[in-house]
C-alpha atoms as a PDB file:
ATOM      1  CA  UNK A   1      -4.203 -12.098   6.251  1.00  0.00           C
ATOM      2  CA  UNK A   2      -6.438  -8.826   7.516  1.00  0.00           C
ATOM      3  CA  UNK A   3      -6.147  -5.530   6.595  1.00  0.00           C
ATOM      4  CA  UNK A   4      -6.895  -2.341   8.999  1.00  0.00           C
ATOM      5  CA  UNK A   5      -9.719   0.095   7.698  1.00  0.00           C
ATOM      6  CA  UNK A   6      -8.821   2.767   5.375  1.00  0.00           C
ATOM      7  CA  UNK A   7      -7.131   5.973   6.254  1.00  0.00           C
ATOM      8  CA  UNK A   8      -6.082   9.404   4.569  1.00  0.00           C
ATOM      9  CA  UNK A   9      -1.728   8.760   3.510  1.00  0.00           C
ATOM     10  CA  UNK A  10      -1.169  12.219   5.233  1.00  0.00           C
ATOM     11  CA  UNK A  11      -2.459  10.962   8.390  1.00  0.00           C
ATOM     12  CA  UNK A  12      -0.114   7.883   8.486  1.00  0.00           C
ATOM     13  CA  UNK A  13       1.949   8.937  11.149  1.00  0.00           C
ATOM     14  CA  UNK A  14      -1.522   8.414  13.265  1.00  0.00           C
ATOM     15  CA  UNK A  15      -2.567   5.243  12.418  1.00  0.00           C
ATOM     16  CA  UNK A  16       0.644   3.186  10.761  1.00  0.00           C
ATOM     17  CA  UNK A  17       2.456   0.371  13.194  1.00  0.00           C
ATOM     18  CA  UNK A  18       6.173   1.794  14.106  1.00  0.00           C
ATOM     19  CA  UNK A  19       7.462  -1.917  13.282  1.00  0.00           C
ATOM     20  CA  UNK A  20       7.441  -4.558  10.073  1.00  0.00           C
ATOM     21  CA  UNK A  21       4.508  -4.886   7.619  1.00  0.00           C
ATOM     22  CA  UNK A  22       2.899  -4.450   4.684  1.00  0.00           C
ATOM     23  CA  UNK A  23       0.987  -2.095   3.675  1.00  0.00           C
ATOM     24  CA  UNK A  24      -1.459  -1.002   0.380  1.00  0.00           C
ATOM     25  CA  UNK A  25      -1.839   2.686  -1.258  1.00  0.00           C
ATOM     26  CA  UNK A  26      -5.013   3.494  -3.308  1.00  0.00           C
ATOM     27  CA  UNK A  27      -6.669   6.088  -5.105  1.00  0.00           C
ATOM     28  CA  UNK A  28      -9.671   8.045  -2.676  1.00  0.00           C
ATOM     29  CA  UNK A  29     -11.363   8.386  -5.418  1.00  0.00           C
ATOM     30  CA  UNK A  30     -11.129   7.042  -9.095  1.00  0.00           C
ATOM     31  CA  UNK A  31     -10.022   4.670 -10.776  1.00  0.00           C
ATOM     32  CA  UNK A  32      -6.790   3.834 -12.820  1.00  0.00           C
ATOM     33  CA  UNK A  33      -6.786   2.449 -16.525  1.00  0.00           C
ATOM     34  CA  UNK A  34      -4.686  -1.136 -16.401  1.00  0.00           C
ATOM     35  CA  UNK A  35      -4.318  -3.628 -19.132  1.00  0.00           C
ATOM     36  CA  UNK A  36      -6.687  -5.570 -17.962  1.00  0.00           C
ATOM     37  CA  UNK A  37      -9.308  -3.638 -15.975  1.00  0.00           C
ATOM     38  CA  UNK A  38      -9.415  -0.689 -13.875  1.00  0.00           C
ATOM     39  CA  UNK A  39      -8.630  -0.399 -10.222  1.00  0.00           C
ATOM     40  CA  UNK A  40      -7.696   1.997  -7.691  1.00  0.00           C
ATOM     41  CA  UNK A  41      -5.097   0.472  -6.173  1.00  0.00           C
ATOM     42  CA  UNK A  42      -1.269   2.485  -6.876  1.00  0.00           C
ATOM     43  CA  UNK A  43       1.445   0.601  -4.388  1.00  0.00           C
ATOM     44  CA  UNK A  44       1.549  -2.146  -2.148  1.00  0.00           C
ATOM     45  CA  UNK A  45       4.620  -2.532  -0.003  1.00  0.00           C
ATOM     46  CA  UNK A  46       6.399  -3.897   2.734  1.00  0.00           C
ATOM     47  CA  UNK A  47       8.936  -2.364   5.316  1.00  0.00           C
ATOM     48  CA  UNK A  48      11.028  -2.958   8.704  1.00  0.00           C
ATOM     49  CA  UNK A  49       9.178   0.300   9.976  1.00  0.00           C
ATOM     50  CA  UNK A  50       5.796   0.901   8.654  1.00  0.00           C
ATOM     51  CA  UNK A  51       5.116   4.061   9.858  1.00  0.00           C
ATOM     52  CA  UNK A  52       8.470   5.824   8.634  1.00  0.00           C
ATOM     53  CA  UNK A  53       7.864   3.781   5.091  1.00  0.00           C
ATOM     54  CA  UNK A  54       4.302   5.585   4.628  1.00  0.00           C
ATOM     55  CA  UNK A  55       5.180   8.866   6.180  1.00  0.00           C
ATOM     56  CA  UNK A  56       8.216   9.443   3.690  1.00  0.00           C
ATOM     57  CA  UNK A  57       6.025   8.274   0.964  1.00  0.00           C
ATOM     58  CA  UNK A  58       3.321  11.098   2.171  1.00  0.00           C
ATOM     59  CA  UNK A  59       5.764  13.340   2.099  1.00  0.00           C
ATOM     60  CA  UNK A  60       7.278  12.627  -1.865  1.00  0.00           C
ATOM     61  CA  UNK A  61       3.802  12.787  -3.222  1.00  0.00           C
ATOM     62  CA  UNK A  62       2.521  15.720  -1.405  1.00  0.00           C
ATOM     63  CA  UNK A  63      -0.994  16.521  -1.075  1.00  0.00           C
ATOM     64  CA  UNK A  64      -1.981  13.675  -3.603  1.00  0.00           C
ATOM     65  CA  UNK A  65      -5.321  12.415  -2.466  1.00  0.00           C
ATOM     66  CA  UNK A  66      -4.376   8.144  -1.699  1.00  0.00           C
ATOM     67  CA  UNK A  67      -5.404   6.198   1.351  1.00  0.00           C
ATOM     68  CA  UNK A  68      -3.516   3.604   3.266  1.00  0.00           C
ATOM     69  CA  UNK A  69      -3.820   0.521   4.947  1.00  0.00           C
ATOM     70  CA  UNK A  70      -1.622  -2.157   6.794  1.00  0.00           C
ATOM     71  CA  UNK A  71      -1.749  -5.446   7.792  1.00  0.00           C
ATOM     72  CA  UNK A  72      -3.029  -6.313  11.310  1.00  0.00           C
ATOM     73  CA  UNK A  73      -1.133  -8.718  13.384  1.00  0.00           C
ATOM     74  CA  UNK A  74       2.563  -9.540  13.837  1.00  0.00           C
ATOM     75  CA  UNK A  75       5.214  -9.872  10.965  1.00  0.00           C
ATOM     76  CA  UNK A  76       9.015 -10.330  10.189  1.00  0.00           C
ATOM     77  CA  UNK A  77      10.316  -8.104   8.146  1.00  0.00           C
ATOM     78  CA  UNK A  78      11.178 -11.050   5.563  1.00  0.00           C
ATOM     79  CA  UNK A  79       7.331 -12.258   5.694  1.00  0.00           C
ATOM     80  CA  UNK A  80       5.980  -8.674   4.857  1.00  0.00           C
ATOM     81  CA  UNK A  81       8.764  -8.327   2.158  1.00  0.00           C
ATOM     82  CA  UNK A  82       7.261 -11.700   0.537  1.00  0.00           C
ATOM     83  CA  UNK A  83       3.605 -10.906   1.160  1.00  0.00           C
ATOM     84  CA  UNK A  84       4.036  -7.601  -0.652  1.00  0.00           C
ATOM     85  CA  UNK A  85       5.743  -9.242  -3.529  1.00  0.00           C
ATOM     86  CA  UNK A  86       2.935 -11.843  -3.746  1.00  0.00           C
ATOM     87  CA  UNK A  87       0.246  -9.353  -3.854  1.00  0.00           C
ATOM     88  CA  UNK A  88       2.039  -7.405  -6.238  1.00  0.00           C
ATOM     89  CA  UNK A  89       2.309 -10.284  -9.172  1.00  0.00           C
ATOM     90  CA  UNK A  90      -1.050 -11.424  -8.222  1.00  0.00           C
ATOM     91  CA  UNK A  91      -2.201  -7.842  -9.102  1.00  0.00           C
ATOM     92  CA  UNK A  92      -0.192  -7.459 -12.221  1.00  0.00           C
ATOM     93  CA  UNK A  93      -1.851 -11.068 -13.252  1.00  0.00           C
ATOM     94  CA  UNK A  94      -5.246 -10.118 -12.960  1.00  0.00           C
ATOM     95  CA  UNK A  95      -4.672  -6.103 -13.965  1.00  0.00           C
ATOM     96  CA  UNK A  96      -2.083  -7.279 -16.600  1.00  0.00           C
ATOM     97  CA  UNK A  97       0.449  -4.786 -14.978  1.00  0.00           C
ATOM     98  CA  UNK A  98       2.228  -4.024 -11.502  1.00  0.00           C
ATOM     99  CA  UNK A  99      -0.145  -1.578  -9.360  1.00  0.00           C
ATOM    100  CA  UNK A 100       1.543   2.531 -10.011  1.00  0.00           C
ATOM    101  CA  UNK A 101       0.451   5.445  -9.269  1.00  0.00           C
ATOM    102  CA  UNK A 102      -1.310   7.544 -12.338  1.00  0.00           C
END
């Protein structure tokens, strides 16, 4: 499993894959206060269309400043659903709660 690089959630529509995946929201800067630690990381996700997923999402939050990422590489839309879920309890183990935005 590889992640892209890093890029600003408002420019989305530039960069996200117009087909399934998963992709990862984060704080640019900061860190959030979990249970168990501090990270920056607010959403990961999964969706049949990437690119329409992450530019609705820019467009509910507004100008918040998060970055996104997707996975590289091919995907069904049931893998990307599964993968998301996975890295989702495997956050909330180690964080001691489910990644959200501040």
């Amino acid at each position: 499993m590889e992640f892209g690089r890093w890029y600003p959630l408002a420019e989305a529509a530039d960069h996200a894959p117009a087909g399934p995946g998963v992709f990862q929201l984060r704080l640019r800067t900061g860190l959030i206060d979990y249970p168990r630690g501090k990270s920056a990381m607010v959403r990961y996700g999964a969706a049949d269309d990437v690119r329409a997923a992450v530019v609705a999402l820019a467009g509910e939050v507004g100008a918040v400043d998060w970055l996104c990422r997707h996975l590289l590489g091919p995907t069904t839309g049931e893998e990307a659903t599964a993968l998301a879920a996975r890295l989702s309890r495997d956050f909330a183990v180690r964080f001691g709660h489910p990644p959200s935005p501040p």
